[in-house]
N, C-alpha and C. Protein backbone atom coordinates (compact mmCIF):
# COMPACT_ATOMS: atom_id res chain seq x y z
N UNK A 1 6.85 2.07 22.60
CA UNK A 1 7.75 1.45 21.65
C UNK A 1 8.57 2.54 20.97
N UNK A 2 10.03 2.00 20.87
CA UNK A 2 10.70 3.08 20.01
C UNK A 2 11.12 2.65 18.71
N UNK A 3 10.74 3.71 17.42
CA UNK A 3 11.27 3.57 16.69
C UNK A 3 12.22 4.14 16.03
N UNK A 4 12.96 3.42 15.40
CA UNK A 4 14.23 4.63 15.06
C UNK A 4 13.71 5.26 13.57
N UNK A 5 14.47 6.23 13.58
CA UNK A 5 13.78 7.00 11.88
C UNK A 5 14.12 5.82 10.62
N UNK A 6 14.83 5.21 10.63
CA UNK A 6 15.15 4.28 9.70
C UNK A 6 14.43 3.42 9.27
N UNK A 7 13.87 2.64 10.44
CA UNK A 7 12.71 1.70 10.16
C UNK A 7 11.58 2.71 10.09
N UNK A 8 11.26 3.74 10.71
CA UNK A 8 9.97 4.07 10.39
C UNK A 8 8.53 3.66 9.09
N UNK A 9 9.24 3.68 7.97
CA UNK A 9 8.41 3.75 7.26
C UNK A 9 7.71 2.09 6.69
N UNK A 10 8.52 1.28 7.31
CA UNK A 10 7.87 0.17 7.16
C UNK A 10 7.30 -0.46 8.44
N UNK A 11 7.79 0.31 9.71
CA UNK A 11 6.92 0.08 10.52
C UNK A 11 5.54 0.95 10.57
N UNK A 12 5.43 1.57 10.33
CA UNK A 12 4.42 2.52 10.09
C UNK A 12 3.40 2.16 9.29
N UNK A 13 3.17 1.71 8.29
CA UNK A 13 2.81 1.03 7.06
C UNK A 13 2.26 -0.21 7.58
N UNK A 14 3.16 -1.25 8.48
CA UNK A 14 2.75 -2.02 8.77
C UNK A 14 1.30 -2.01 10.23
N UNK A 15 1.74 -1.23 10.80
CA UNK A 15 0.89 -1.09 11.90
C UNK A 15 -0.70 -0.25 11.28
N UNK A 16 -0.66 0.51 10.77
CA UNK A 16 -1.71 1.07 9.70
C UNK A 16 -2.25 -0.24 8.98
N UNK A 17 -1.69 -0.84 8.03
CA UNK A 17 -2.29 -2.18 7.55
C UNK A 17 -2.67 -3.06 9.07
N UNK A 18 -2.62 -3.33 9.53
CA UNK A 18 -2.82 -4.22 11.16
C UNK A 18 -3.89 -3.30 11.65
N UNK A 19 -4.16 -1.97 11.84
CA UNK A 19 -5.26 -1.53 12.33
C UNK A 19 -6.56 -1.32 11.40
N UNK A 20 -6.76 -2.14 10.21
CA UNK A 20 -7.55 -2.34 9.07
C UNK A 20 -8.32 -3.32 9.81
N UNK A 21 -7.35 -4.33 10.80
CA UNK A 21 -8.12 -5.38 11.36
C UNK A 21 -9.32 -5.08 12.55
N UNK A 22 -8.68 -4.29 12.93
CA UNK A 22 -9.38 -3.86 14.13
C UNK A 22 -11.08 -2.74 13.60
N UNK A 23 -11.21 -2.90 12.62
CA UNK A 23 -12.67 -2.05 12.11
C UNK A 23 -13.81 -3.43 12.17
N UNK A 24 -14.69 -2.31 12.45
CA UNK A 24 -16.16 -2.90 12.57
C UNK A 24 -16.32 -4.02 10.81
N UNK A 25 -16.58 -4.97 11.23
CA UNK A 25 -16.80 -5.71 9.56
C UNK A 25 -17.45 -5.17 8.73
N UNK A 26 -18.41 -4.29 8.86
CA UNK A 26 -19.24 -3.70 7.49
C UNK A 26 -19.92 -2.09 8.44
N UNK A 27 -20.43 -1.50 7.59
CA UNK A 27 -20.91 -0.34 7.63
C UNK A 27 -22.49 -0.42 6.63
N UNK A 28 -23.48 0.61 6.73
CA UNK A 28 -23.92 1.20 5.20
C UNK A 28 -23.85 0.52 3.92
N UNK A 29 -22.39 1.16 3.62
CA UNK A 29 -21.92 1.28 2.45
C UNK A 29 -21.24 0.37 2.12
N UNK A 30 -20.80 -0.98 3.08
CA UNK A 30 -20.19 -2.38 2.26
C UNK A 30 -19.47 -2.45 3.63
N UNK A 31 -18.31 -3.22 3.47
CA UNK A 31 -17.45 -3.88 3.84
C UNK A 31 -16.15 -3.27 4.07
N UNK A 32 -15.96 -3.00 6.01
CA UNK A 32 -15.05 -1.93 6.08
C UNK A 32 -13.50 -3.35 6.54
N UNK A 33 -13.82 -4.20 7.05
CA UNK A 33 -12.28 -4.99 7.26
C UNK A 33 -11.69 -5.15 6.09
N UNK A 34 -10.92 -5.67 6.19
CA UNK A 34 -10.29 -6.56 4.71
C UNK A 34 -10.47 -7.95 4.82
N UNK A 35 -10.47 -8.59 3.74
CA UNK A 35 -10.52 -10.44 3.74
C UNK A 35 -9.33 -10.71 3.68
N UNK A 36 -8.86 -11.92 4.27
CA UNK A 36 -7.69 -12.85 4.42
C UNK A 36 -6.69 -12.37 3.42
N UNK A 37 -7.24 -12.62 2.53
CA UNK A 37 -6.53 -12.71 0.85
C UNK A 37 -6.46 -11.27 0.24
N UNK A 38 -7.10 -9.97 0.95
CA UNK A 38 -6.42 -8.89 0.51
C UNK A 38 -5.42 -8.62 1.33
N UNK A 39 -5.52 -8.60 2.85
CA UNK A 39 -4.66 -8.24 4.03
C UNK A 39 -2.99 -8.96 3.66
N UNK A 40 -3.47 -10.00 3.51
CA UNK A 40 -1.96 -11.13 3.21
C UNK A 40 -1.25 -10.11 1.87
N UNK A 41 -2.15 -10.25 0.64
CA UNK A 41 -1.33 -9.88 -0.44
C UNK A 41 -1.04 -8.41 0.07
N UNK A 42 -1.29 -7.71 0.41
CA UNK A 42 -1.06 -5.93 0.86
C UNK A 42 0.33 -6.35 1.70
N UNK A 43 0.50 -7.06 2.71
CA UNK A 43 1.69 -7.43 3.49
C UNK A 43 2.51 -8.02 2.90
N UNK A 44 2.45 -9.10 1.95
CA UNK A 44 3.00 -9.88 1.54
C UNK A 44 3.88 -8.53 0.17
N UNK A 45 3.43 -7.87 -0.62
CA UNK A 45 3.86 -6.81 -1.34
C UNK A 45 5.09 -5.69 -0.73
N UNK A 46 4.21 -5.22 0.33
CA UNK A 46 4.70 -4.50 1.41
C UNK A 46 6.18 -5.02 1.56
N UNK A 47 6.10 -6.17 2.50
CA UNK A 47 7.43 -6.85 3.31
C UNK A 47 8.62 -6.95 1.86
N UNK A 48 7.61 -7.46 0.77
CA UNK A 48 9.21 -7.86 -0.41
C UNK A 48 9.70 -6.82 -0.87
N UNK A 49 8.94 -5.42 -0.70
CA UNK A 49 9.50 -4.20 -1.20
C UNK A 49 10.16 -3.60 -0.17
N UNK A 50 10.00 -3.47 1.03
CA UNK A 50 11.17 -3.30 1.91
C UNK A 50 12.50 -4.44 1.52
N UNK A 51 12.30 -5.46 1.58
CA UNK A 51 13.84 -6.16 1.99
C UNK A 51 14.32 -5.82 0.46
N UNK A 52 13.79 -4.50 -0.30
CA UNK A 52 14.82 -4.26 -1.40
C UNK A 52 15.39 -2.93 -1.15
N UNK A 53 14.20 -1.97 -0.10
CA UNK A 53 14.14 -0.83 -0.51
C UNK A 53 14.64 -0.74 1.13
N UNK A 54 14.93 -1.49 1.89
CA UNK A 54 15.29 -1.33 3.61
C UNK A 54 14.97 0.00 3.88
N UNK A 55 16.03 1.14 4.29
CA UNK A 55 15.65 2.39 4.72
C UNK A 55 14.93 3.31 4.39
N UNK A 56 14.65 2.45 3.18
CA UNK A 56 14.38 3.95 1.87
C UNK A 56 12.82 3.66 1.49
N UNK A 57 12.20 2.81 2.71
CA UNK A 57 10.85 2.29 2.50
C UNK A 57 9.96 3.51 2.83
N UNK A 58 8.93 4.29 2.23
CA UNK A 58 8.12 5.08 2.54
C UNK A 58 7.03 4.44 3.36
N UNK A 59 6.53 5.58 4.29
CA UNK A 59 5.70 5.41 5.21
C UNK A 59 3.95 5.05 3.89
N UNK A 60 2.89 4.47 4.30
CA UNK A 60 1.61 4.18 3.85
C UNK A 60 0.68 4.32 4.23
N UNK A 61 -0.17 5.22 3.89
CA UNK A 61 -1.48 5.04 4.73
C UNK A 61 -2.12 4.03 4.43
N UNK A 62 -3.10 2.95 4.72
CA UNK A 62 -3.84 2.02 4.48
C UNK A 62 -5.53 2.38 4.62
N UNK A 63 -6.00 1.75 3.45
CA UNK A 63 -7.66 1.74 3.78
C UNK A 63 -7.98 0.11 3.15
N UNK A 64 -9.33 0.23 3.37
CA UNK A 64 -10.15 -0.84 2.14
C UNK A 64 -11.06 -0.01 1.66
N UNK A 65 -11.55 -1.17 0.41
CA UNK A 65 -12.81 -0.78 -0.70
C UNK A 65 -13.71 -1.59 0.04
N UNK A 66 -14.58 -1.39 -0.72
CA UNK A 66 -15.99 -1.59 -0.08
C UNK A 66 -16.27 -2.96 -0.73
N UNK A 67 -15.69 -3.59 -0.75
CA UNK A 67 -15.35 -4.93 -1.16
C UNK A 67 -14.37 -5.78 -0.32
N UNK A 68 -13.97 -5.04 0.67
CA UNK A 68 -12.70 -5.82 1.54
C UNK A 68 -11.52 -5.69 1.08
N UNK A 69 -11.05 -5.70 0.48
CA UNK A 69 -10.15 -5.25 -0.67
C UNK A 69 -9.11 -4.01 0.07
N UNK A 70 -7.77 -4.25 0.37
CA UNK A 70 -6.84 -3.35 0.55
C UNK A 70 -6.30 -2.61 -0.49
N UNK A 71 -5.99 -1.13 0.43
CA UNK A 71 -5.06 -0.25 -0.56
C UNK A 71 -4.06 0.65 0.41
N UNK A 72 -2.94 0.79 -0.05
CA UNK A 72 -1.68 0.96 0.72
C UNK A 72 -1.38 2.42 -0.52
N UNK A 73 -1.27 3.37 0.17
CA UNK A 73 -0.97 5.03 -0.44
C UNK A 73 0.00 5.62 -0.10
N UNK A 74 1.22 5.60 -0.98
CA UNK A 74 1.80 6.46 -0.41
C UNK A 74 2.36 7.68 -1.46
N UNK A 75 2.27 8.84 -0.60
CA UNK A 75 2.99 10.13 -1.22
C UNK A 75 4.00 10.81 -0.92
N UNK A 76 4.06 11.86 -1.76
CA UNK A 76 5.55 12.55 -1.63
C UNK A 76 5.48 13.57 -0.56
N UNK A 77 6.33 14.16 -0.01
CA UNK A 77 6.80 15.43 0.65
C UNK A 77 5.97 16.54 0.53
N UNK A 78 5.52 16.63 -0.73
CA UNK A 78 4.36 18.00 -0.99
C UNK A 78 3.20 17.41 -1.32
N UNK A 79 3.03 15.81 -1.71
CA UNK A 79 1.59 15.29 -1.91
C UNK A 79 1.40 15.60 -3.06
N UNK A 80 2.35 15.68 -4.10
CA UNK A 80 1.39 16.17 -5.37
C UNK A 80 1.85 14.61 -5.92
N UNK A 81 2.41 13.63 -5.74
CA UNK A 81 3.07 12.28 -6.59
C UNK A 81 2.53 11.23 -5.76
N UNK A 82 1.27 10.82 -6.32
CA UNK A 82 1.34 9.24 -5.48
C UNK A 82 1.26 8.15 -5.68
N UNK A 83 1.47 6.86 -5.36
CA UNK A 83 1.44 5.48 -5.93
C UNK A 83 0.63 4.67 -5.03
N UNK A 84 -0.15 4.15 -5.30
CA UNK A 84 -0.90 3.33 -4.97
C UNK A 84 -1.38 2.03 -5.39
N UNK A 85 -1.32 1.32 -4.35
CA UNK A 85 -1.52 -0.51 -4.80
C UNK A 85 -2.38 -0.91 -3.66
N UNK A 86 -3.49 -1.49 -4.90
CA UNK A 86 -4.90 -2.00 -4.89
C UNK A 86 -4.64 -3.39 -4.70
N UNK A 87 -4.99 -3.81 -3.51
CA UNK A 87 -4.80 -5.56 -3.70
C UNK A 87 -6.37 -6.06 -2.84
N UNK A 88 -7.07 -6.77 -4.39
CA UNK A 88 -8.41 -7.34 -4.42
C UNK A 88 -9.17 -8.15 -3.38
N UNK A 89 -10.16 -7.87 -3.20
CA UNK A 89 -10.65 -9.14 -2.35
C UNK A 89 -10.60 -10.39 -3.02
N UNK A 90 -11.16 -10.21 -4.34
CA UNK A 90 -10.90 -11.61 -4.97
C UNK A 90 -9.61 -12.07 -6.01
N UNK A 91 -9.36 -13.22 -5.00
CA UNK A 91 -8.20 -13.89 -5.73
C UNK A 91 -7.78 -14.18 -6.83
N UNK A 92 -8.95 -14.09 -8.01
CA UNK A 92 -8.58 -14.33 -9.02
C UNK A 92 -8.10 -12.64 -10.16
N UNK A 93 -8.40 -12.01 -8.95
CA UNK A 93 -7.97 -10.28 -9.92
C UNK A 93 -6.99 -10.00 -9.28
N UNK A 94 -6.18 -9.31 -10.48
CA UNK A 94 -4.49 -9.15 -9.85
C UNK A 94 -4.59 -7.77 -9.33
N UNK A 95 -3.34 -7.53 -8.52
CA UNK A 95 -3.52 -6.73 -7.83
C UNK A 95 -2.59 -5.34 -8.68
N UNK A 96 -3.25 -4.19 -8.55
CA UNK A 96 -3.47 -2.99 -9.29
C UNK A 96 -2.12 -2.16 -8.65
N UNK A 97 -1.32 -1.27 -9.66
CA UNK A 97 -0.66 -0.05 -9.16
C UNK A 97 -0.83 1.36 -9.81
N UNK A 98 -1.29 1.94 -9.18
CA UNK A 98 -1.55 3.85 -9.59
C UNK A 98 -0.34 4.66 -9.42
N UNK A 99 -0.34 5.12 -10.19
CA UNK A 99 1.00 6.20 -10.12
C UNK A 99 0.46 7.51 -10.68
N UNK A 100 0.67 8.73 -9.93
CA UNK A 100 0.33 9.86 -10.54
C UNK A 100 0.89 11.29 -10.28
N UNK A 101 1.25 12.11 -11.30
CA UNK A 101 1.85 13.53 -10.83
C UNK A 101 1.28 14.29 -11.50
N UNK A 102 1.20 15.09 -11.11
CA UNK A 102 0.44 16.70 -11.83
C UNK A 102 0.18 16.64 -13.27
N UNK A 103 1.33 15.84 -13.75
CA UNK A 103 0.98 15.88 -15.56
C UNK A 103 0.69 14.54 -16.29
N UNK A 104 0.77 13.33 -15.05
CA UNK A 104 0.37 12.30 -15.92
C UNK A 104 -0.02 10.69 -14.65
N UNK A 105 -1.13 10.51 -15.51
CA UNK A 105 -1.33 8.98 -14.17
C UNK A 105 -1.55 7.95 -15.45
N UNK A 106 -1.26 6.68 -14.28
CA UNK A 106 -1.00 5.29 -14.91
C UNK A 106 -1.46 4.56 -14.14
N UNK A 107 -2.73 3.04 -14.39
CA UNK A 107 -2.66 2.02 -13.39
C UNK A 107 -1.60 0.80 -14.18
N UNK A 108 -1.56 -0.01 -13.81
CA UNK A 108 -0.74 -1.05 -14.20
C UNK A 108 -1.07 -2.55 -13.31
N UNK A 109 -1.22 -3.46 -13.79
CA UNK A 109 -1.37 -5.23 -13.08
C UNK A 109 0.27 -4.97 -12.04
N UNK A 110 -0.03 -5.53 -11.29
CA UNK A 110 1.37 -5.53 -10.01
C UNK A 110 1.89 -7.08 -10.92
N UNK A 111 2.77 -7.18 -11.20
CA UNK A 111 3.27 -8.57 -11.65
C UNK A 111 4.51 -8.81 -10.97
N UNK A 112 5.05 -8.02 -10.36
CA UNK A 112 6.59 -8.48 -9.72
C UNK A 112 6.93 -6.90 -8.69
N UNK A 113 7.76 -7.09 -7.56
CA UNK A 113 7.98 -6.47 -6.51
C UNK A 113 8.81 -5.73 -7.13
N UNK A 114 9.35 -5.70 -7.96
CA UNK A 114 10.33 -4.72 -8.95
C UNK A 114 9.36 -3.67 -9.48
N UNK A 115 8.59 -3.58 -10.04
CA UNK A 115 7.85 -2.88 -9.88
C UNK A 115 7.13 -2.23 -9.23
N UNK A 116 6.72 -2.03 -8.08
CA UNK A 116 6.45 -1.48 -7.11
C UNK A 116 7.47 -1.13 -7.00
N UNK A 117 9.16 -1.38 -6.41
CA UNK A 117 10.00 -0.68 -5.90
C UNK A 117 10.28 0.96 -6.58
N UNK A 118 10.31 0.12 -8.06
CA UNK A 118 10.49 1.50 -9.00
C UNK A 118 9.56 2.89 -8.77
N UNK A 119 8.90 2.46 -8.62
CA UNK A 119 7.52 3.38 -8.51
C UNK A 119 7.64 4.07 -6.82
N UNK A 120 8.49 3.33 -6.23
CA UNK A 120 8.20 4.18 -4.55
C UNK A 120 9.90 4.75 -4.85
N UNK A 121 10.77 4.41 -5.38
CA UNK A 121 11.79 4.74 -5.56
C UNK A 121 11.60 6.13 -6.83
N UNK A 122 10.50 6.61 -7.36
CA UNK A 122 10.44 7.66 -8.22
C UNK A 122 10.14 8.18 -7.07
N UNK A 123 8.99 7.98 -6.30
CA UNK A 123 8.30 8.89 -5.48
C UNK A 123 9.54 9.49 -4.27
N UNK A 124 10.23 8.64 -3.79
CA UNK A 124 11.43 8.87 -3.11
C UNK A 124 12.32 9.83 -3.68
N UNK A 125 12.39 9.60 -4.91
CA UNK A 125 13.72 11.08 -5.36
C UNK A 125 13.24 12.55 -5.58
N UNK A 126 11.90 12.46 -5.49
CA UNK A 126 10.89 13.75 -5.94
C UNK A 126 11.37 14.77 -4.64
């Protein structure tokens, strides 16, 4: 498959979230897939912050918590700035954003895709 540099970063992001599916369901230590309802909201976040941020979408690494529970990471050029959004296994907890640089971190409730943009759009001008 080819991708062009443009789309990269939301194809990238996306295929990383999609290979979350493909893990063994549990381990040890909890619960390595994600549940329905974190996978969806992680994509569902994902997709509305591209169709704002189109080219300018940063690439994500993806994991889960040990709860099923997705998290989508992404950083800057030197790795010292990153933002991160926590989206819950359970439906009734909203889903979380981390922001952090050398001199200061913040979580915050995700309440609107505007937010997130802002936050990958700081990390973008760094």
């Amino acid at each position: 498959m080819v991708t062009s540099f443009k789309t990269q970063g939301i194809t990238t992001t996306l295929q990383n979230l999609v290979a979350l599916l493909e893990l063994e369901e549990e381990d040890d230590y909890g619960i390595l897939r994600p549940n329905d309802y974190a996978f969806k909201t992680a994509m569902n976040w994902a997709l509305e912050a591209h169709t704002i941020l189109k080219n300018d979408f940063p690439q994500a690494s993806a994991s889960t918590d040990h709860l099923g529970g997705v998290r989508l990471t992404w950083k800057n050029s030197d790795q010292k700035l990153t933002v991160r959004l926590t989206c819950p296994a359970d439906p009734t907890q909203p889903a979380d954003l981390y922001h952090s640089s050398p001199d200061d971190y913040a979580v915050e409730d995700l309440t609107s895709v505007a937010t997130l943009v802002r936050w990958l759009e700081w990390l973008n001008l760094a």
